[in-house]
C-alpha atoms as a PDB file:
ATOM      1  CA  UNK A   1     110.308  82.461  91.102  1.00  0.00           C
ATOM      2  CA  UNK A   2     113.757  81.409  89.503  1.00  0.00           C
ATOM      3  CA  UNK A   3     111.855  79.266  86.871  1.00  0.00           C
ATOM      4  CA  UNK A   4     109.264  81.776  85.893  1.00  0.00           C
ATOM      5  CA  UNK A   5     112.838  84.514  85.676  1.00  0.00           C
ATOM      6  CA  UNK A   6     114.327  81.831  83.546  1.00  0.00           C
ATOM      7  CA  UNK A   7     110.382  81.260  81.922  1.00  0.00           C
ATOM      8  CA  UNK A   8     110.088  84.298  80.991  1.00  0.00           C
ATOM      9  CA  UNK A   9     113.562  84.974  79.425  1.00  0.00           C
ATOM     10  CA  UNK A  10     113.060  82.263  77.033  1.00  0.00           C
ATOM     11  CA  UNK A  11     109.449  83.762  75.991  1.00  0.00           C
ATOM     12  CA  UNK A  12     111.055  87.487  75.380  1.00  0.00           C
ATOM     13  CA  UNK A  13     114.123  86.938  73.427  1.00  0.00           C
ATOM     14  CA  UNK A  14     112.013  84.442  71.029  1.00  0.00           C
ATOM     15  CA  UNK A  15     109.482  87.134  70.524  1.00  0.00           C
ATOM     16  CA  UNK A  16     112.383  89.774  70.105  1.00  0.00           C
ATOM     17  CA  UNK A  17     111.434  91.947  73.240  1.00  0.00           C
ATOM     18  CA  UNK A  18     114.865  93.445  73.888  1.00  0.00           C
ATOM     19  CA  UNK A  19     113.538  95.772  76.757  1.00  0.00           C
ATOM     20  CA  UNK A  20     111.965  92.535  78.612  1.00  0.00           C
ATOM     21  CA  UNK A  21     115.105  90.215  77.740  1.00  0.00           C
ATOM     22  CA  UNK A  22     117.422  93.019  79.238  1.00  0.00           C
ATOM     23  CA  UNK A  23     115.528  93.759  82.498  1.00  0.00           C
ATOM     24  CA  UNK A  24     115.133  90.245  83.172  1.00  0.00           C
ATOM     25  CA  UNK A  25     118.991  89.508  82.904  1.00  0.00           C
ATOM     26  CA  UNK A  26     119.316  92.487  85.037  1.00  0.00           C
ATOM     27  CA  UNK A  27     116.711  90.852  87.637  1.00  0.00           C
ATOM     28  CA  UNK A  28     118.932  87.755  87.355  1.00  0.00           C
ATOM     29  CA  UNK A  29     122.439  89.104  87.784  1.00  0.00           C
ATOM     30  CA  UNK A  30     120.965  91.106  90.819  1.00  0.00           C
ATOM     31  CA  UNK A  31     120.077  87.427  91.950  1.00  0.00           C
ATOM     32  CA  UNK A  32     123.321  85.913  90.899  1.00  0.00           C
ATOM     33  CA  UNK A  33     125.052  89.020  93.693  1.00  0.00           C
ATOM     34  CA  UNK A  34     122.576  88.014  96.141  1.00  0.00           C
ATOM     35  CA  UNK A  35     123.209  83.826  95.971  1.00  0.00           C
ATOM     36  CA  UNK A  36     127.086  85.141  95.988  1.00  0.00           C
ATOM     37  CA  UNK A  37     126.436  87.010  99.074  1.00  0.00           C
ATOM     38  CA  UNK A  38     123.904  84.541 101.189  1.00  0.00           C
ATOM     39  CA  UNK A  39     126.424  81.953 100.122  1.00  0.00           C
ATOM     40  CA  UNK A  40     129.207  83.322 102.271  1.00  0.00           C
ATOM     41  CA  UNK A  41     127.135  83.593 104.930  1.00  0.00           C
ATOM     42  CA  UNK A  42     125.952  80.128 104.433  1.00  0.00           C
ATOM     43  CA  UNK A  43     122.236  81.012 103.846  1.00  0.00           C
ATOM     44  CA  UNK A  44     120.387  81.126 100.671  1.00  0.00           C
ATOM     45  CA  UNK A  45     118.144  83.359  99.448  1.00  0.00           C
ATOM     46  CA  UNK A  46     114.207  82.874 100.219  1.00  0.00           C
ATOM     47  CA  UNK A  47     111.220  84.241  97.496  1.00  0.00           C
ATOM     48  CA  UNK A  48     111.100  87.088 100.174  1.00  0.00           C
ATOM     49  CA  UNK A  49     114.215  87.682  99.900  1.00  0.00           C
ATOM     50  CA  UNK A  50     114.120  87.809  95.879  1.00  0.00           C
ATOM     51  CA  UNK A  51     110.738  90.157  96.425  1.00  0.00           C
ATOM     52  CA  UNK A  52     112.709  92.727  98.669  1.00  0.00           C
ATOM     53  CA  UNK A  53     115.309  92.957  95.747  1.00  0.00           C
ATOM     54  CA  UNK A  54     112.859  93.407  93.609  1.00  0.00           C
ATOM     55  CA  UNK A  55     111.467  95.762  95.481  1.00  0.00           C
ATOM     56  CA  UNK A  56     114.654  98.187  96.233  1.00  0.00           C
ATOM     57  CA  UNK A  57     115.491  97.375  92.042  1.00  0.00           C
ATOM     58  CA  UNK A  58     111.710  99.302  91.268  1.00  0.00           C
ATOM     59  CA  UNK A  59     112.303 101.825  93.939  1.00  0.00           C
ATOM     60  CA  UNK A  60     115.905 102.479  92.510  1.00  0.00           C
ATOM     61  CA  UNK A  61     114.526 102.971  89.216  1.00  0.00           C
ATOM     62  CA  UNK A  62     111.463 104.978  89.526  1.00  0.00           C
ATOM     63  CA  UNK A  63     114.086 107.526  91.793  1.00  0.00           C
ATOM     64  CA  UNK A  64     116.185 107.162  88.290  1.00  0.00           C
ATOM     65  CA  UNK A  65     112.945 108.143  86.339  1.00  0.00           C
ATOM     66  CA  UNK A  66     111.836 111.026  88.707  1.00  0.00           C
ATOM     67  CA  UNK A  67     115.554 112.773  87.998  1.00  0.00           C
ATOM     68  CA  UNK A  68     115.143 111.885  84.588  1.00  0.00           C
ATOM     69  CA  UNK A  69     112.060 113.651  83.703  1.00  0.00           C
ATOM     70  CA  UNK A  70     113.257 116.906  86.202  1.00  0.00           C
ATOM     71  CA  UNK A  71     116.444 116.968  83.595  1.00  0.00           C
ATOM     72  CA  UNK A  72     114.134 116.377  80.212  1.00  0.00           C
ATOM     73  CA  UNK A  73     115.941 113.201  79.510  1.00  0.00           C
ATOM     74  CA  UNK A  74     112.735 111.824  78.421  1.00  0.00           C
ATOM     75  CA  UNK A  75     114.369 108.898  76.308  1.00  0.00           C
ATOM     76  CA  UNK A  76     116.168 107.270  79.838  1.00  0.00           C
ATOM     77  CA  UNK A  77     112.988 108.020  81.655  1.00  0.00           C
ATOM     78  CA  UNK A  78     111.409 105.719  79.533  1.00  0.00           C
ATOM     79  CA  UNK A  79     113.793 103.162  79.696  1.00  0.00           C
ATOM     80  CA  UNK A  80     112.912 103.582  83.362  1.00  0.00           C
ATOM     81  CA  UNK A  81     109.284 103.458  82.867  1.00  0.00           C
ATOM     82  CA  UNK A  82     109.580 100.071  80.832  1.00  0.00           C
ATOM     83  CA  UNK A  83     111.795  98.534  83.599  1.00  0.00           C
ATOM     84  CA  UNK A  84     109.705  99.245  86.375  1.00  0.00           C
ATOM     85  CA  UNK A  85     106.721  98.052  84.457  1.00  0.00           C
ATOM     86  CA  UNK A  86     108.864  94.747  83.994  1.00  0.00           C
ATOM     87  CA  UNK A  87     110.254  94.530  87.590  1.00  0.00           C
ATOM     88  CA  UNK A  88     106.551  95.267  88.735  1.00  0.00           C
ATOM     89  CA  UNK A  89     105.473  92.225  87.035  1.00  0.00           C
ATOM     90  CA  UNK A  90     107.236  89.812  89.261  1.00  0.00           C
ATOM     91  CA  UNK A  91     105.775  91.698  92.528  1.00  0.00           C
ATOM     92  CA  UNK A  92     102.630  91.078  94.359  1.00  0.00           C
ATOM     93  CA  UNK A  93      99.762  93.697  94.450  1.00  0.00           C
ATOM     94  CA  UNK A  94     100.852  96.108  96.739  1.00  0.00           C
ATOM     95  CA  UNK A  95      98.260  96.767  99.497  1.00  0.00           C
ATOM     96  CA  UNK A  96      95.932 100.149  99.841  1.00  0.00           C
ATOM     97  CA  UNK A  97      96.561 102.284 102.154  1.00  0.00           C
ATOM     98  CA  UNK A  98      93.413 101.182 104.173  1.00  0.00           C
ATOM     99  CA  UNK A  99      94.648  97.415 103.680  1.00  0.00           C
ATOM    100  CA  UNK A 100      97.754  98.695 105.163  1.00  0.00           C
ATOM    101  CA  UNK A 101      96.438 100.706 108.063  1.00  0.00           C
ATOM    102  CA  UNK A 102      94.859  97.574 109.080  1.00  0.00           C
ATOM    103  CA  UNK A 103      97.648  95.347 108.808  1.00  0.00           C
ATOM    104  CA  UNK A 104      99.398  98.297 110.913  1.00  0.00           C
ATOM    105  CA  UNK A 105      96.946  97.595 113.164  1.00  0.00           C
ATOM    106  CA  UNK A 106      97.038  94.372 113.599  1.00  0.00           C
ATOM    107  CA  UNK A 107     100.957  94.190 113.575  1.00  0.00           C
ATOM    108  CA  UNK A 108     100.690  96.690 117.079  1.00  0.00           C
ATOM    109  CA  UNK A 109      97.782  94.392 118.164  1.00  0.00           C
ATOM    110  CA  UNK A 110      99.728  91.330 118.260  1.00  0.00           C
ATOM    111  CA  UNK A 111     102.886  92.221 119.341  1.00  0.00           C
ATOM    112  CA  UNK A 112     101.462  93.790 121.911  1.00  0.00           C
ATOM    113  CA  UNK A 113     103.127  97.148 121.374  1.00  0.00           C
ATOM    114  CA  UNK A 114     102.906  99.823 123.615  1.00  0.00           C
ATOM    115  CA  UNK A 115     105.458 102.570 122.944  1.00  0.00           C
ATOM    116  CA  UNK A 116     108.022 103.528 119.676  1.00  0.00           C
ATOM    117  CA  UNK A 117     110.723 101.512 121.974  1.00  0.00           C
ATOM    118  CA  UNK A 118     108.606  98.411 120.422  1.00  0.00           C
ATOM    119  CA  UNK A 119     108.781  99.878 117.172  1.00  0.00           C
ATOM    120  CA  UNK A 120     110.976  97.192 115.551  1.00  0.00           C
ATOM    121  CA  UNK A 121     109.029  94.435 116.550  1.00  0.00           C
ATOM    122  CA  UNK A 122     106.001  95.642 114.617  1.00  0.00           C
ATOM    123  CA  UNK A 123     107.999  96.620 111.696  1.00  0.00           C
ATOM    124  CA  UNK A 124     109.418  93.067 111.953  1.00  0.00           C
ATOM    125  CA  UNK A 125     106.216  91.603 111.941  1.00  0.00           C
ATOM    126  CA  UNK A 126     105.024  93.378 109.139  1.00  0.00           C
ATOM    127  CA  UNK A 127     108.103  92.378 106.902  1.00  0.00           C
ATOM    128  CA  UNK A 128     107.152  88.811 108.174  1.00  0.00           C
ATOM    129  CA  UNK A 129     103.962  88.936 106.734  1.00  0.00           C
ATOM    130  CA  UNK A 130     103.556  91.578 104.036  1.00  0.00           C
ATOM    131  CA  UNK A 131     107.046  91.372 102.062  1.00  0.00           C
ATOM    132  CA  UNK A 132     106.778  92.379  98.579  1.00  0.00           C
ATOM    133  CA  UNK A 133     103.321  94.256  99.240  1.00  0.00           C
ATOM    134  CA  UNK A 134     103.755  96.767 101.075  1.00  0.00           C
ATOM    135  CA  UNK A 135     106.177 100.262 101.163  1.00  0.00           C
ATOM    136  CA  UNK A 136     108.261  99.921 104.536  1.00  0.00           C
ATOM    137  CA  UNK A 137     109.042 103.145 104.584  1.00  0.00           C
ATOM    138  CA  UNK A 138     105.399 104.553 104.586  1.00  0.00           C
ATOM    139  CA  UNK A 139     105.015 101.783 106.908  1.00  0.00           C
ATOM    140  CA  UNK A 140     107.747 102.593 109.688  1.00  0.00           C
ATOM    141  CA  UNK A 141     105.923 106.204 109.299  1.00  0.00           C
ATOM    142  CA  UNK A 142     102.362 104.950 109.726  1.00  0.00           C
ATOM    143  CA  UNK A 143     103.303 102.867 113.265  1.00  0.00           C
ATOM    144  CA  UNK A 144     105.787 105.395 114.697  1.00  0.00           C
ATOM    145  CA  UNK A 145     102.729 107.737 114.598  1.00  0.00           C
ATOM    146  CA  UNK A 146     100.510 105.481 115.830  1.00  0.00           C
ATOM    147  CA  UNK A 147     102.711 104.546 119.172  1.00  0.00           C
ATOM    148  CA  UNK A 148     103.113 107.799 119.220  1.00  0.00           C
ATOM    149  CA  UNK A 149      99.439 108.713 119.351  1.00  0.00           C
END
């Protein structure tokens, strides 16, 4: 994913598309934190991991454009809108919500979960397999009510 960041950087600021050139510096200074962070820890930082902050960096701005429009700042919304449509580039195709209720499912199914206690190991098994696809917070919803059910 690095070389299609770097890629990609190359393409925009030779066509002259300063929105594009400054989200994807943004992406990569966000990655630049993240390598400075796994570093001390001695890890380094897996596509999932550069998915999920991709992820939280959409979710971050679409919050941004949702108090933007309720204050008639329509010129930052947009800048919003253009960065999420950026960001959203680099992510997956999130799943439907019936592709999700049957990864749900099949998370409970295999983990062999039986009560919320065991909540965590689903969720955990869903970030496992769907990172980058799929809204965990919709998610942790969908199988606390289904345990609970």
């Amino acid at each position: 994913m690095r070389e299609r960041f770097t890629a990609d950087l190359k393409t925009a600021m030779k066509s002259g598309d300063k929105q594009r050139v400054e989200t994807i510096r943004m992406i990569t200074a966000g990655l630049k934190d993240r390598d400075i962070e796994a570093r001390a820890s001695g890890k380094t930082l897996s596509d999932d991991d550069i998915l999920a902050l991709l992820q939280k960096m959409a979710k971050s701005r679409q919050e941004s454009l949702d108090i933007y429009e309720k204050a008639g700042r329509a010129d930052l919304a947009e800048k919003e809108r253009a960065e999420i449509e950026v960001i959203s580039s680099y992510l997956p195709q999130p799943l439907s919500e019936a592709e999700a209720a049957e990864a749900i499912k099949a998370a409970i199914a295999e983990t062999g979960a039986a009560s919320i206690k065991d909540m965590g190991k689903v969720v955990a098994a869903l970030k496992a397999k769907y990172t980058g696809r799929m809204d965990f917070g919709k998610a942790s919803a969908a199988v606390k009510a289904s345990l609970a059910g």
